[in-house]
N, C-alpha and C. Protein backbone atom coordinates (compact mmCIF):
# COMPACT_ATOMS: atom_id res chain seq x y z
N UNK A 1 0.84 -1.18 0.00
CA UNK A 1 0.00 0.00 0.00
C UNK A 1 0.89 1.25 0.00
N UNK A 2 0.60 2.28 -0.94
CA UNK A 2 1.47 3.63 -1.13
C UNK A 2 0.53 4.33 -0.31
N UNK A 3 1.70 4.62 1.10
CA UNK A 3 1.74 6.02 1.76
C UNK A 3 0.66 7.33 1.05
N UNK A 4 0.10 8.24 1.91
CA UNK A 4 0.40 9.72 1.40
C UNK A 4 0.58 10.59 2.03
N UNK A 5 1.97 10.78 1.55
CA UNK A 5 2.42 12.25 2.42
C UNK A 5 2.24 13.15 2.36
N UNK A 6 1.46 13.66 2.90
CA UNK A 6 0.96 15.34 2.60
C UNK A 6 1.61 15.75 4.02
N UNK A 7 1.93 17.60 4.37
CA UNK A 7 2.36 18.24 5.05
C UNK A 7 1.04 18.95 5.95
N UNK A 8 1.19 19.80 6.63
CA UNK A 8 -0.15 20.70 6.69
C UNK A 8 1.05 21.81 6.90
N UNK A 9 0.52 23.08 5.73
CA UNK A 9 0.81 23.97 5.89
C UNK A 9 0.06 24.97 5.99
N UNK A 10 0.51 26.27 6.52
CA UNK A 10 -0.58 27.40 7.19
C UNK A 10 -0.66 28.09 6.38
N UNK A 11 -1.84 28.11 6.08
CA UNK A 11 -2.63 28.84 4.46
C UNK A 11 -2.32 30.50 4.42
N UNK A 12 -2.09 30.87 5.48
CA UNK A 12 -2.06 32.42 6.02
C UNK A 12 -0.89 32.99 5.62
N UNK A 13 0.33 32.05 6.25
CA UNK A 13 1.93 32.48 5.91
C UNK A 13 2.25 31.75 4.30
N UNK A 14 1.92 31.10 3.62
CA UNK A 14 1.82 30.99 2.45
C UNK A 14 1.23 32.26 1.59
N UNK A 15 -0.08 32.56 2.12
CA UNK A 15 -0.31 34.25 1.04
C UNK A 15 0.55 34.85 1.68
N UNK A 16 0.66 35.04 2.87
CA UNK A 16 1.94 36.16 2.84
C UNK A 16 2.84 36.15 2.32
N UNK A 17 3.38 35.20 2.32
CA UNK A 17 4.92 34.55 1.62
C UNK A 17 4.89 35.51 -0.14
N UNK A 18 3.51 34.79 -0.24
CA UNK A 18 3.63 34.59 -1.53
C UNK A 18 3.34 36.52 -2.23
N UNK A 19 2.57 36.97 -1.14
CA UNK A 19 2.71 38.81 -1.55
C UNK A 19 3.69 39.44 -1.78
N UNK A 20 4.91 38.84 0.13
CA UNK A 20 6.27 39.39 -0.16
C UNK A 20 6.78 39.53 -1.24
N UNK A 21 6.70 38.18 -1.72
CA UNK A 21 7.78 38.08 -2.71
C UNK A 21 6.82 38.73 -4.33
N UNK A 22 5.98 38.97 -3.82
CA UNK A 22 5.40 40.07 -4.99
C UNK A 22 4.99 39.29 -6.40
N UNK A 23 4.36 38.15 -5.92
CA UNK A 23 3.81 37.31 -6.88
C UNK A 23 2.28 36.79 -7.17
N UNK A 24 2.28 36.90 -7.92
CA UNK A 24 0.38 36.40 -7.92
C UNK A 24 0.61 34.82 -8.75
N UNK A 25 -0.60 34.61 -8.15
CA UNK A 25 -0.76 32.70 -7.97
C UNK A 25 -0.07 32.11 -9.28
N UNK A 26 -0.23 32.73 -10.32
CA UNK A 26 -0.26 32.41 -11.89
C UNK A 26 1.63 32.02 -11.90
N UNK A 27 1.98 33.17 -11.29
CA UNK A 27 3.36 33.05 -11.06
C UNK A 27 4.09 32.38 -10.29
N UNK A 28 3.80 32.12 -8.75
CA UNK A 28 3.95 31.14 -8.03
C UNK A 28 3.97 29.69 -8.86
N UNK A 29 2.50 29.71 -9.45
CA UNK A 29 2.43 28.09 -9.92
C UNK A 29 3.49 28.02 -10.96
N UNK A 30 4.07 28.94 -11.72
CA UNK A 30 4.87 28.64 -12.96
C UNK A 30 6.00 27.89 -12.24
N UNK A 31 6.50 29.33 -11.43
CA UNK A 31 7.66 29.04 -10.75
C UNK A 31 7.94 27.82 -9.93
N UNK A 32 6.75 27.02 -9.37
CA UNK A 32 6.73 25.91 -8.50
C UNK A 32 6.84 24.54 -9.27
N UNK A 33 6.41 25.06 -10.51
CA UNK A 33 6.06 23.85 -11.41
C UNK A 33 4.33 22.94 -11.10
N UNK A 34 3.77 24.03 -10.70
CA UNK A 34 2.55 23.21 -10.30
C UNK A 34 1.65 24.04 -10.78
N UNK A 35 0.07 23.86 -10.47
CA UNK A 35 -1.08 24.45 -11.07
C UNK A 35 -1.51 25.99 -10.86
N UNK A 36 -2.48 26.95 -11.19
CA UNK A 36 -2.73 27.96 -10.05
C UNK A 36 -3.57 27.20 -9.45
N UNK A 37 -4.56 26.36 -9.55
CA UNK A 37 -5.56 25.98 -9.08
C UNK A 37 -4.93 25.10 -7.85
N UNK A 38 -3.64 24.46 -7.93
CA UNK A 38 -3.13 23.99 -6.64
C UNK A 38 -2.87 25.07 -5.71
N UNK A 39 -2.41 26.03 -5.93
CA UNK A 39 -1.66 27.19 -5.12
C UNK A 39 -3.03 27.68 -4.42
N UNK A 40 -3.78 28.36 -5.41
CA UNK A 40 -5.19 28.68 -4.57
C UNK A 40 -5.98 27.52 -3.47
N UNK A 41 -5.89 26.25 -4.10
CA UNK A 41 -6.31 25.16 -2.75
C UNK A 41 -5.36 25.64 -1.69
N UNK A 42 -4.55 25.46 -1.80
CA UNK A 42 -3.64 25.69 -0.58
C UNK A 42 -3.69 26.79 0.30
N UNK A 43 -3.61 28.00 -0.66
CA UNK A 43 -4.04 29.30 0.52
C UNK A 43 -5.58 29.46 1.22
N UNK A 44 -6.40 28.65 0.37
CA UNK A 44 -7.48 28.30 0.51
C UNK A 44 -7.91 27.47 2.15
N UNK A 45 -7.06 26.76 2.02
CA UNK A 45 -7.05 25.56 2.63
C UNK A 45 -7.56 24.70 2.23
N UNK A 46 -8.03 24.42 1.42
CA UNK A 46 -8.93 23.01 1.41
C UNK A 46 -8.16 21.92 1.12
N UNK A 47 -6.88 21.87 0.90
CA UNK A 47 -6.25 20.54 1.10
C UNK A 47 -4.95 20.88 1.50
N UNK A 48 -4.36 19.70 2.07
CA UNK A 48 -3.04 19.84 2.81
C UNK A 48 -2.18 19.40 1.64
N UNK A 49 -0.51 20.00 1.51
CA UNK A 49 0.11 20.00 0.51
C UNK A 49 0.71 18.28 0.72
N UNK A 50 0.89 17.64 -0.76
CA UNK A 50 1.89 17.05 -0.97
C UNK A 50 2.79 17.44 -0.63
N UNK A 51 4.10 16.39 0.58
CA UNK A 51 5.37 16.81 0.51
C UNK A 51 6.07 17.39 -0.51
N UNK A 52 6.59 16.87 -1.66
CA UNK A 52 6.91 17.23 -2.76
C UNK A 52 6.49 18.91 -3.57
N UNK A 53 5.05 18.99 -3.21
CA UNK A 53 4.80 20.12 -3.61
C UNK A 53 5.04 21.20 -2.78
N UNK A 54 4.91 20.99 -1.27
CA UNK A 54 5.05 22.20 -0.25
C UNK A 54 6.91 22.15 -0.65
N UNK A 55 7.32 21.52 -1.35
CA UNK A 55 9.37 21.90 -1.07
C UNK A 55 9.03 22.58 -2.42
N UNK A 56 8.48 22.15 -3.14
CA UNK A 56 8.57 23.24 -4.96
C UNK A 56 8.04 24.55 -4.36
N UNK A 57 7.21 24.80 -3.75
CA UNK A 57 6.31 26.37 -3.10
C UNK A 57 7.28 26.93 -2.60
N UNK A 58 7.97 26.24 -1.59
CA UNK A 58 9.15 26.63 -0.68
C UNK A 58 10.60 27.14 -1.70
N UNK A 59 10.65 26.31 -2.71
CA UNK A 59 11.66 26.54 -3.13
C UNK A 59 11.58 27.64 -4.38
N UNK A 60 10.31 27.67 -4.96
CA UNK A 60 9.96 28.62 -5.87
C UNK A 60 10.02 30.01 -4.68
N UNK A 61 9.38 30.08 -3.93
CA UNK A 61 9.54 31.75 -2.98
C UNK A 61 11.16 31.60 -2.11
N UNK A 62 12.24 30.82 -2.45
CA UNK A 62 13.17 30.71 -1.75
C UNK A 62 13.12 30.99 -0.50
N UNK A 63 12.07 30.24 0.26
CA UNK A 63 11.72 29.90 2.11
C UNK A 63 12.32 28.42 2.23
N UNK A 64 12.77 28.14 3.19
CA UNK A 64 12.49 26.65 3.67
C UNK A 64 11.13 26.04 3.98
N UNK A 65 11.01 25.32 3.80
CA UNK A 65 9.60 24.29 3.89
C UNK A 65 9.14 24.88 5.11
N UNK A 66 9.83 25.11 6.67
CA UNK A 66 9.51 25.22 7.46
C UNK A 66 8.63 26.32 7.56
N UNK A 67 8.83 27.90 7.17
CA UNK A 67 8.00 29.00 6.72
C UNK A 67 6.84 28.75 6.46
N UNK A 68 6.57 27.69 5.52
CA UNK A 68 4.99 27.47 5.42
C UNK A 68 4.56 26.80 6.16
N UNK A 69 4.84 26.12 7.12
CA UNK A 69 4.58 25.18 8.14
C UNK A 69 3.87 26.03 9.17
N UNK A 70 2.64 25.26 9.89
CA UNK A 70 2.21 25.92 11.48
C UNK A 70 3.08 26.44 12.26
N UNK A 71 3.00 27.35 12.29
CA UNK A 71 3.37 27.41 14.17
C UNK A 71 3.92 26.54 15.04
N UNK A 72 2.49 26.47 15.41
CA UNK A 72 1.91 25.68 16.62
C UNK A 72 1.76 24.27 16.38
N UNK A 73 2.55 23.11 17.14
CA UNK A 73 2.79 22.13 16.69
C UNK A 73 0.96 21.08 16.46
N UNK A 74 0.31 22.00 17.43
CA UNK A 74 -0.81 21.62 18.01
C UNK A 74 -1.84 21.81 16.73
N UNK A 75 -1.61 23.04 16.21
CA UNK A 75 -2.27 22.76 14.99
C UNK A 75 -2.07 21.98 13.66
N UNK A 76 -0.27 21.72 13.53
CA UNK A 76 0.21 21.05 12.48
C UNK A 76 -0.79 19.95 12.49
N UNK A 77 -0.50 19.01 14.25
CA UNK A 77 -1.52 17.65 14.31
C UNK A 77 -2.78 18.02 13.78
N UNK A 78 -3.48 18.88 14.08
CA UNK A 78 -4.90 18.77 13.65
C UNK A 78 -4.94 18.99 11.93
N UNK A 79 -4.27 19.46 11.78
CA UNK A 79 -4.15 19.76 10.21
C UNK A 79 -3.98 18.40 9.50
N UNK A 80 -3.29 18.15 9.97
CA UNK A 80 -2.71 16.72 9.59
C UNK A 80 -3.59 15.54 9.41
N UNK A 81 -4.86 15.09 10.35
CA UNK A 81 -5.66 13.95 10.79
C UNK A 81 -6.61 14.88 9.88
């Protein structure tokens, strides 16, 4: 049986992230190699990232993975289940 690893990242510091760096979704997704329609789920929240994809987000806005990550370890868990 294949795993799925998804992350939970915090939808909040992701748009921020993603303002700083003075990008709109269209651009993010180029740069990530992924969809806009993924990028918007995500700030959205409605789904928790693929590992793989939260390190392309991370690595397209040059953050470490950790930046988009909770806080609060307490919410990562709930994010997570």
């Amino acid at each position: 049986m294949i795993e799925d690893k998804r992350l939970p990242q915090d939808k909040d510091r992701l748009f921020r992230a993603r303002v700083r760096a003075r990008l709109s979704q269209q651009q993010l997704a180029d740069k990530a190699g992924i969809s806009k329609s993924t990028v918007s789920r995500l700030e959205n929240g409605r789904v928790a990232a693929e590992v793989e994809t939260l390190h392309q987000v991370a690595d397209a806005l040059g953050l470490p993975v950790e930046d988009l990550m909770p806080l609060d370890p307490a919410l990562a868990r709930q994010a997570a289940s």
